[in-house]
N, C-alpha and C. Protein backbone atom coordinates (compact mmCIF):
# COMPACT_ATOMS: atom_id res chain seq x y z
N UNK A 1 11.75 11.14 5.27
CA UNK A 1 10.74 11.76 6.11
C UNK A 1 10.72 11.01 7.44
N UNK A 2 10.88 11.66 8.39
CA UNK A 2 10.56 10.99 9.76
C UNK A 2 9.38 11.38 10.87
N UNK A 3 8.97 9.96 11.17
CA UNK A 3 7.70 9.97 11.69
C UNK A 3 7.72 10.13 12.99
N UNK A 4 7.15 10.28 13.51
CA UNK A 4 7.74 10.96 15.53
C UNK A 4 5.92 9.94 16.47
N UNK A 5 4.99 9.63 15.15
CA UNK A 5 4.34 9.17 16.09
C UNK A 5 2.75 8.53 15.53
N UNK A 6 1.84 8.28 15.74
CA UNK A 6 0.21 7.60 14.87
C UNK A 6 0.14 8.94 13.67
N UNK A 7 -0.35 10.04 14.90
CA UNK A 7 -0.81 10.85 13.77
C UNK A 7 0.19 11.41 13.03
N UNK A 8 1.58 11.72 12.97
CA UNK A 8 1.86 12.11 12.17
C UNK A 8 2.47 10.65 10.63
N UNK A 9 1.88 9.50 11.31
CA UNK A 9 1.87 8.34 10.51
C UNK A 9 0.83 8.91 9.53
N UNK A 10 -0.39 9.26 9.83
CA UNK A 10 -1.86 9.64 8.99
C UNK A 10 -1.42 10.50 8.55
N UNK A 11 -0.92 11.48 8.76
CA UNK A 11 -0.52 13.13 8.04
C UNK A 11 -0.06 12.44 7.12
N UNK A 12 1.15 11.60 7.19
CA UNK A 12 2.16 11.55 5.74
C UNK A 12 0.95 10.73 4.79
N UNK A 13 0.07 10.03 5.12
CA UNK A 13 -0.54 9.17 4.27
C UNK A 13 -1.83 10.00 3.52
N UNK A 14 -1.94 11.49 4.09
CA UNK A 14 -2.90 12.74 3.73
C UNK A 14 -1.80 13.27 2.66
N UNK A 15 -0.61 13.56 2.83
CA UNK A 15 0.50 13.80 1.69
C UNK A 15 0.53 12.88 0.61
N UNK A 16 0.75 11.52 0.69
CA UNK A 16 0.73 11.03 -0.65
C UNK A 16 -0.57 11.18 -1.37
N UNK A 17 -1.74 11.57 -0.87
CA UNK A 17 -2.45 11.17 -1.88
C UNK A 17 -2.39 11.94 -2.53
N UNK A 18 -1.65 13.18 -3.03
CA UNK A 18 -1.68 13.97 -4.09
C UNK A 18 -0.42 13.28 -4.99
N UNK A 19 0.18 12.60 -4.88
CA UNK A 19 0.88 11.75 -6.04
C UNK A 19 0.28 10.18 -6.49
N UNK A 20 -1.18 10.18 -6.53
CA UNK A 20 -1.80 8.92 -6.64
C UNK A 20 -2.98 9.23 -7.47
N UNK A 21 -3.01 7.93 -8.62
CA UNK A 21 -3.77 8.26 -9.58
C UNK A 21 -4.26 7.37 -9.92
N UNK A 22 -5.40 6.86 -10.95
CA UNK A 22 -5.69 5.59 -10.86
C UNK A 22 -5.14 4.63 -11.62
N UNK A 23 -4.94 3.77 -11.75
CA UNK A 23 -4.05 2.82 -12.56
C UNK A 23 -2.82 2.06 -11.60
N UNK A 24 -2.47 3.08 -10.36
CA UNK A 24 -1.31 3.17 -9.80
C UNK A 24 -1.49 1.58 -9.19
N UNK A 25 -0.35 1.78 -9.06
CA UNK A 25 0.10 0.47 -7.81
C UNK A 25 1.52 0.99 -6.71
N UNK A 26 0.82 0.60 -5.35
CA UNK A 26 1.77 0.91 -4.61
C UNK A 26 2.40 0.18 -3.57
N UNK A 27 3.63 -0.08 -2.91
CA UNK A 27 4.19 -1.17 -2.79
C UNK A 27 4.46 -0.92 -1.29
N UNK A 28 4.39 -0.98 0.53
CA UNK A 28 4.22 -0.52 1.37
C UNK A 28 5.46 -1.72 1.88
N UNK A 29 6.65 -1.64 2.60
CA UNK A 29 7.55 -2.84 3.16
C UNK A 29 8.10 -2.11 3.95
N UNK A 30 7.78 -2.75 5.13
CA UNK A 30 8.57 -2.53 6.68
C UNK A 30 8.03 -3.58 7.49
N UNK A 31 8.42 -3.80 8.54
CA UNK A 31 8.39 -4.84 9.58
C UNK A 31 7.25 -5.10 10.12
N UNK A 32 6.57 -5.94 10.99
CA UNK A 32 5.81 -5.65 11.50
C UNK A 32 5.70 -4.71 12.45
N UNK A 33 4.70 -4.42 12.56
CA UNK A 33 3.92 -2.91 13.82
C UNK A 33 5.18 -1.68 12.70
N UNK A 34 5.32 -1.90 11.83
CA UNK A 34 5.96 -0.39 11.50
C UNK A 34 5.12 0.45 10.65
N UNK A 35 4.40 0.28 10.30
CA UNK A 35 2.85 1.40 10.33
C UNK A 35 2.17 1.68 8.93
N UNK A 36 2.47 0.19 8.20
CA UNK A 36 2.22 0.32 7.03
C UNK A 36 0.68 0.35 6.71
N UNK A 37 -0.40 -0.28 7.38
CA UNK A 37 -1.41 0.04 7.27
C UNK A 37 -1.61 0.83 7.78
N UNK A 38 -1.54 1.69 9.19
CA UNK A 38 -1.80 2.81 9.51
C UNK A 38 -1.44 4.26 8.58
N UNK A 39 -0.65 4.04 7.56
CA UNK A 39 -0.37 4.92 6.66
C UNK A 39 -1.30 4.70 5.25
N UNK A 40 -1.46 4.03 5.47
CA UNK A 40 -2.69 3.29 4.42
C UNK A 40 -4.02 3.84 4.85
N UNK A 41 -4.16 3.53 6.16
CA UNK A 41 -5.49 4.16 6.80
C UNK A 41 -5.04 5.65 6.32
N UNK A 42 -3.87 6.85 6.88
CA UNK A 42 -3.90 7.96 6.40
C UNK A 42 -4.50 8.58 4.99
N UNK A 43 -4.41 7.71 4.33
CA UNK A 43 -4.56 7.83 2.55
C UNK A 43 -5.85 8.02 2.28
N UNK A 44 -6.30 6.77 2.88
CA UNK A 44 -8.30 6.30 2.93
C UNK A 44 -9.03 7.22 2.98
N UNK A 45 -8.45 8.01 4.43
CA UNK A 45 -9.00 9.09 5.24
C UNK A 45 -8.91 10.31 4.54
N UNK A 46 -7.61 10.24 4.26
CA UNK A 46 -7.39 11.76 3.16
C UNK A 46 -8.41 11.92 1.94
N UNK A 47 -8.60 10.37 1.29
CA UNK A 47 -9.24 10.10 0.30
C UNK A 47 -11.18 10.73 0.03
N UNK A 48 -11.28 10.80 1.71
CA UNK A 48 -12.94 10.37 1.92
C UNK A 48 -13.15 9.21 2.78
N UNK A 49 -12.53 8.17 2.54
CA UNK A 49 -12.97 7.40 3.51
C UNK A 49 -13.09 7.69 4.87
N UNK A 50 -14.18 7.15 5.74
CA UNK A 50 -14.88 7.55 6.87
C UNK A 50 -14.87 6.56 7.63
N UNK A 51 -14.75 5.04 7.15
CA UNK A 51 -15.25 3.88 8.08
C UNK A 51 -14.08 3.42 8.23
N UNK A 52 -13.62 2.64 8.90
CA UNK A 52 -12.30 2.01 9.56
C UNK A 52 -11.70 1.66 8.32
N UNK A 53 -10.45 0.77 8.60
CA UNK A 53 -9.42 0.88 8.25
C UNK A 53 -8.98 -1.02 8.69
N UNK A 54 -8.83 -1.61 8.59
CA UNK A 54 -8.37 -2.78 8.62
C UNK A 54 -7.47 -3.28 8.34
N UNK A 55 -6.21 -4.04 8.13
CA UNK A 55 -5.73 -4.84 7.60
C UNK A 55 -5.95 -6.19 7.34
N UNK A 56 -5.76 -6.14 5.95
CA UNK A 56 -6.49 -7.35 5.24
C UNK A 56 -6.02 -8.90 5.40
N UNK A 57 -5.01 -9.08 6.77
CA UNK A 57 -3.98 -10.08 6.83
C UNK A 57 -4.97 -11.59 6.53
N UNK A 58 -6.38 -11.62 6.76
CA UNK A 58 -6.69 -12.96 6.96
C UNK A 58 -7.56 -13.22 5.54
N UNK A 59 -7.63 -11.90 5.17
CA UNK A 59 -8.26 -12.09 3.73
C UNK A 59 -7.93 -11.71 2.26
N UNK A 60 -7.22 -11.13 2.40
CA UNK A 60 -5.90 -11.06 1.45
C UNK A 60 -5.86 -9.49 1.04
N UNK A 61 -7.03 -9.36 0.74
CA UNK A 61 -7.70 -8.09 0.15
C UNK A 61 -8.63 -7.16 0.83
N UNK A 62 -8.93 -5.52 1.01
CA UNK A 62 -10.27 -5.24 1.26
C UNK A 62 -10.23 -3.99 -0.10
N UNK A 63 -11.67 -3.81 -0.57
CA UNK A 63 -11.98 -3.25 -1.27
C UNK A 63 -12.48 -1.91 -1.30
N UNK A 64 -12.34 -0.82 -1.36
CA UNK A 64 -12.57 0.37 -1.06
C UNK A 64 -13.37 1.27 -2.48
N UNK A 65 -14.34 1.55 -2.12
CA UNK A 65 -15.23 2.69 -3.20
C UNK A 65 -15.29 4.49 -2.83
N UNK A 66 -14.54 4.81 -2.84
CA UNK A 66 -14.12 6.32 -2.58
C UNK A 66 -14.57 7.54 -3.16
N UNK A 67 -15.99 7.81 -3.29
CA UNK A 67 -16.37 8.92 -4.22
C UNK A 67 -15.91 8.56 -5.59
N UNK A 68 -16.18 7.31 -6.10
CA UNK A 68 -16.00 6.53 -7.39
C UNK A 68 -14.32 6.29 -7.54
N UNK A 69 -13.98 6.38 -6.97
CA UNK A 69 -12.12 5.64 -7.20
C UNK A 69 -12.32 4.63 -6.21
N UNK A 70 -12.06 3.02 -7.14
CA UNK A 70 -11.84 1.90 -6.53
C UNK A 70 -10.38 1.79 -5.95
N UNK A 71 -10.56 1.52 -4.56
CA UNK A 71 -9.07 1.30 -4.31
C UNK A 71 -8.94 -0.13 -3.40
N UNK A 72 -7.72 -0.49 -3.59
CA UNK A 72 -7.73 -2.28 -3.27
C UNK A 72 -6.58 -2.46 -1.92
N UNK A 73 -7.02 -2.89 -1.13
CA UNK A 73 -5.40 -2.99 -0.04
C UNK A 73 -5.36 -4.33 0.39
N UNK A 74 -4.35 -4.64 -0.33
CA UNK A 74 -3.11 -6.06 -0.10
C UNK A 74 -2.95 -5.88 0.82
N UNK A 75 -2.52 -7.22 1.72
CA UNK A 75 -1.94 -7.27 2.60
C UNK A 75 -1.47 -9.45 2.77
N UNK A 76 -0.10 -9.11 1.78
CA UNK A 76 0.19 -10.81 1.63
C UNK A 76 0.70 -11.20 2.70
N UNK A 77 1.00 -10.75 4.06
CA UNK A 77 1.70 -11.26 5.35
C UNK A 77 2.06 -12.81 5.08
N UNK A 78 0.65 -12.91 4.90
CA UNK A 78 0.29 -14.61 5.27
C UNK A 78 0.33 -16.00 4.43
N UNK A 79 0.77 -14.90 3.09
CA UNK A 79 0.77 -15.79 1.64
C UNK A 79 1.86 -16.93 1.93
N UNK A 80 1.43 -18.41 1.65
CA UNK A 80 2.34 -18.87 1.96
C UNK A 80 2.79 -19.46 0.16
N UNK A 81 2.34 -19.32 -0.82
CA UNK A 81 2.99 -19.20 -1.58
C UNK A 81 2.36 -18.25 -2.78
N UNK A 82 2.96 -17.63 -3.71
CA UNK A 82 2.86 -16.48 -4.86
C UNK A 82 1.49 -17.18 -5.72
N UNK A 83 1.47 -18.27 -6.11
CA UNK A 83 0.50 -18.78 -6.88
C UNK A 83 -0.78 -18.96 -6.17
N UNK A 84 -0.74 -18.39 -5.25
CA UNK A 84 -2.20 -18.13 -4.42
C UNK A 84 -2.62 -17.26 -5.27
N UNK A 85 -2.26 -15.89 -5.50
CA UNK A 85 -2.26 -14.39 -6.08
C UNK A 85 -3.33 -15.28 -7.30
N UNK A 86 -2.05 -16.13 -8.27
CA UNK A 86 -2.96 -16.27 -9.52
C UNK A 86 -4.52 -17.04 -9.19
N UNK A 87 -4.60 -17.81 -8.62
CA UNK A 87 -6.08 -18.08 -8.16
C UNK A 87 -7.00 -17.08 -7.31
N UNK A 88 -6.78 -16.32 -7.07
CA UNK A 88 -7.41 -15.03 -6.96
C UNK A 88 -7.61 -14.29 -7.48
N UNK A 89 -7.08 -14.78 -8.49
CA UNK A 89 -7.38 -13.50 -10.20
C UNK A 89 -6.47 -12.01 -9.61
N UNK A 90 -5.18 -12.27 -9.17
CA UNK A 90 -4.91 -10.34 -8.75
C UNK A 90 -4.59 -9.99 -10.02
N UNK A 91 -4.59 -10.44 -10.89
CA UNK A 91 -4.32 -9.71 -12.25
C UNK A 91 -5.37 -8.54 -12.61
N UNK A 92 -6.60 -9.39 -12.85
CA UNK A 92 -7.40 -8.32 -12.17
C UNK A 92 -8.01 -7.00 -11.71
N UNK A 93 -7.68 -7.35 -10.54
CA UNK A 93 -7.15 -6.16 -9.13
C UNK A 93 -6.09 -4.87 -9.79
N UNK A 94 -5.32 -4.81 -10.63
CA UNK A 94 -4.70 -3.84 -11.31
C UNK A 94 -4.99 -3.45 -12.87
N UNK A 95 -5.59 -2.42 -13.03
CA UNK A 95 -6.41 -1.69 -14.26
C UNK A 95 -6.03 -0.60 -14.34
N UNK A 96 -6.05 0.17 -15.25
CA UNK A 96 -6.14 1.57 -15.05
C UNK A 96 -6.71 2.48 -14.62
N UNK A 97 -8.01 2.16 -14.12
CA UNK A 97 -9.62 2.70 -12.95
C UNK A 97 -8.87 2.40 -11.54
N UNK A 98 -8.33 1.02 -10.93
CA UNK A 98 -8.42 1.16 -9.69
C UNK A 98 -6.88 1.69 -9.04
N UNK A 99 -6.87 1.99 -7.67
CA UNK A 99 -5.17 2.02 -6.81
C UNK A 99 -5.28 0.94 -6.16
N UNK A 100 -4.34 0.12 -6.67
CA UNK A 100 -3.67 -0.75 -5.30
C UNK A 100 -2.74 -0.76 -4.23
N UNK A 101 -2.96 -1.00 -3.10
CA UNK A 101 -1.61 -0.95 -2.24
C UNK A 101 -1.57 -2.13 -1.99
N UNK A 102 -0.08 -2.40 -1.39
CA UNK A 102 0.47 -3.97 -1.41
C UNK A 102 1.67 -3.73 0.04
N UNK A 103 1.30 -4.63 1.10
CA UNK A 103 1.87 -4.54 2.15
C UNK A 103 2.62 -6.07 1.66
N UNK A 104 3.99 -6.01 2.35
CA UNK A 104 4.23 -7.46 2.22
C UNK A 104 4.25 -7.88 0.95
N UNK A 105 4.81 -6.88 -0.53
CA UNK A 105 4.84 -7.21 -1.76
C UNK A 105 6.00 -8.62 -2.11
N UNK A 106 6.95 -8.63 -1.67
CA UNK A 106 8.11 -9.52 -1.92
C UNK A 106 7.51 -11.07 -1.67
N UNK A 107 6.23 -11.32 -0.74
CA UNK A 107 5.68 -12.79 -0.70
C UNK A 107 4.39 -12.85 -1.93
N UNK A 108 4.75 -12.00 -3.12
CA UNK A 108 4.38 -12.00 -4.55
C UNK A 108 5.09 -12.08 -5.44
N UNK A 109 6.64 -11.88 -4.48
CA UNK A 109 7.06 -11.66 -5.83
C UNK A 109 7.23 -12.98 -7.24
N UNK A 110 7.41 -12.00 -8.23
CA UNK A 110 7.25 -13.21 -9.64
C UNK A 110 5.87 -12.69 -10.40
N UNK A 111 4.96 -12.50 -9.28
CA UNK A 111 3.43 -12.71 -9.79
C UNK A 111 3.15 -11.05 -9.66
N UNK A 112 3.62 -10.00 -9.10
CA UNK A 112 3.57 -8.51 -9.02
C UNK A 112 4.60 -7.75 -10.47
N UNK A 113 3.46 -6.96 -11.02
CA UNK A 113 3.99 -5.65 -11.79
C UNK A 113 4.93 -5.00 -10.87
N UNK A 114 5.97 -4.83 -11.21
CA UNK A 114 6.82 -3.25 -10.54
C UNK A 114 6.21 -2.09 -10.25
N UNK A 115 5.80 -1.81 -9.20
CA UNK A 115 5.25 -1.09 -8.32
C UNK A 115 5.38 0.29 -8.75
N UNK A 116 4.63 1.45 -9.06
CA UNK A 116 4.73 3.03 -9.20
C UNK A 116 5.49 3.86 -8.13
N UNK A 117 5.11 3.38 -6.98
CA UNK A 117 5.40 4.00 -5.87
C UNK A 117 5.66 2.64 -5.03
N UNK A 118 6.69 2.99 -4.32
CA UNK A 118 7.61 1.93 -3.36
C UNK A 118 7.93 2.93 -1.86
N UNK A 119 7.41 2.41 -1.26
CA UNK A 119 7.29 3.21 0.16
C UNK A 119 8.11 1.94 1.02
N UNK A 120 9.27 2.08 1.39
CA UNK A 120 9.90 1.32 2.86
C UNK A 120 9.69 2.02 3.93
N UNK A 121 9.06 1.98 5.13
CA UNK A 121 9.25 2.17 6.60
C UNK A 121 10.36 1.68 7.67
N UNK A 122 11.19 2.68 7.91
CA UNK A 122 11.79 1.86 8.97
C UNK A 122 11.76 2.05 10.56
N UNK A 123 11.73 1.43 11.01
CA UNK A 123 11.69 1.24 12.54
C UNK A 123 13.18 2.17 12.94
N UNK A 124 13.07 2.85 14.14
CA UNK A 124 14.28 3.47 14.74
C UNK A 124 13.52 4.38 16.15
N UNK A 125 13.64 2.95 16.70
CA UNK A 125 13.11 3.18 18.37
C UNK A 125 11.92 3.61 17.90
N UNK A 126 11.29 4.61 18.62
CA UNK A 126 9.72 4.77 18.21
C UNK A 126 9.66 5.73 17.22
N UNK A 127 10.74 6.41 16.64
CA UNK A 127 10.03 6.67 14.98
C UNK A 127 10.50 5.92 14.04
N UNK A 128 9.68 6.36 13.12
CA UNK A 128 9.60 6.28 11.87
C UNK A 128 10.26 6.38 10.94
N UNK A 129 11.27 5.71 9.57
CA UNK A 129 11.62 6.46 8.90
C UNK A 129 10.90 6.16 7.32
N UNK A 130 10.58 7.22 6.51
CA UNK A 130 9.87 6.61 5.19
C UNK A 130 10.58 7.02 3.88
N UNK A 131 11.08 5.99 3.24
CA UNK A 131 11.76 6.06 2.09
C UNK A 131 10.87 5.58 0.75
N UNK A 132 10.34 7.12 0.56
CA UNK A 132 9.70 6.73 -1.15
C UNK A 132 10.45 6.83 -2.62
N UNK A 133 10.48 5.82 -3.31
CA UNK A 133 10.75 5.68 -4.24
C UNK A 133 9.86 5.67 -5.51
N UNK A 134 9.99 6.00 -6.68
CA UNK A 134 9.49 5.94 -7.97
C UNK A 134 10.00 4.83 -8.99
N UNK A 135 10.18 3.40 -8.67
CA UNK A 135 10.99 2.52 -9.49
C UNK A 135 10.29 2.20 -10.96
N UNK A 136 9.37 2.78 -11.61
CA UNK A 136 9.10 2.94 -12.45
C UNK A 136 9.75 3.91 -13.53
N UNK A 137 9.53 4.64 -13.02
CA UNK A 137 10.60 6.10 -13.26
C UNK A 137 11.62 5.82 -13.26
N UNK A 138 12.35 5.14 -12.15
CA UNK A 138 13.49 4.94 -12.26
C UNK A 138 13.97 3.91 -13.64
N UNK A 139 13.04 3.15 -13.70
CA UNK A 139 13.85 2.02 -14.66
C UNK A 139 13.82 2.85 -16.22
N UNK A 140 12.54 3.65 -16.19
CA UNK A 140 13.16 4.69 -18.08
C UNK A 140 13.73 5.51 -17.74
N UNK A 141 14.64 5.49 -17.31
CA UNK A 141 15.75 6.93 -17.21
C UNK A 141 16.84 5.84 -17.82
């Protein structure tokens, strides 16, 4: 899928939420400024959410209550090591009630479940490109 610009960053993030359910976990990796929370914000918005949109870089986490679906957004930029996660209890943070998203999953890795949905962004001049995957799916086949 290619992105040409903000809003059509939000459109695609109004599209996934019809493949999102609760229990899920979802895995967001591209560069910086490549629009992984802003596609995150798309989702929120699609979701119900009304109030901004943040990235959680200085606090690890923000917590979202959505017309009763808890949803959680990672954002490990800053993790400087994985065993942070376990003193934060993210074990946690993934149930079968809430969605998580996870920007910056690989500075977890060890301490992260395999992700439901795996979204890469790539940069290519000013668009977008978005490669979703199902590596869950993929691994029982």
């Amino acid at each position: 899928m290619i992105i040409k610009d903000e809003q059509a960053m939000l459109a695609a993030g109004k599209e996934l939420v019809a493949q999102l359910s609760p229990g899920m976990l979802i895995f967001f990796q591209g560069d910086l400024g490549a629009g992984k929370t802003t596609l995150v914000r798309g989702v929120l918005n699609a979701m119900g959410h009304t109030g901004s949109v943040k990235s959680p870089t200085y606090n690890l986490v923000e917590p979202y209550t959505i017309e009763g679906q808890v949803v959680f957004h990672f954002d490990l930029y800053r993790l400087m090591d994985a065993e942070e996660l376990e003193y934060m209890g993210i074990r946690d943070y993934f149930n079968e009630q809430s969605i998580c998203f996870v920007e910056w999953p690989d500075n977890g890795k060890g301490l992260l479940p395999n992700p439901d949905v795996l979204i890469e962004i790539i940069i290519n001049g000013d668009q977008r490109k978005l490669l979703i995957s199902h590596p869950k799916t993929i691994e029982k086949a």
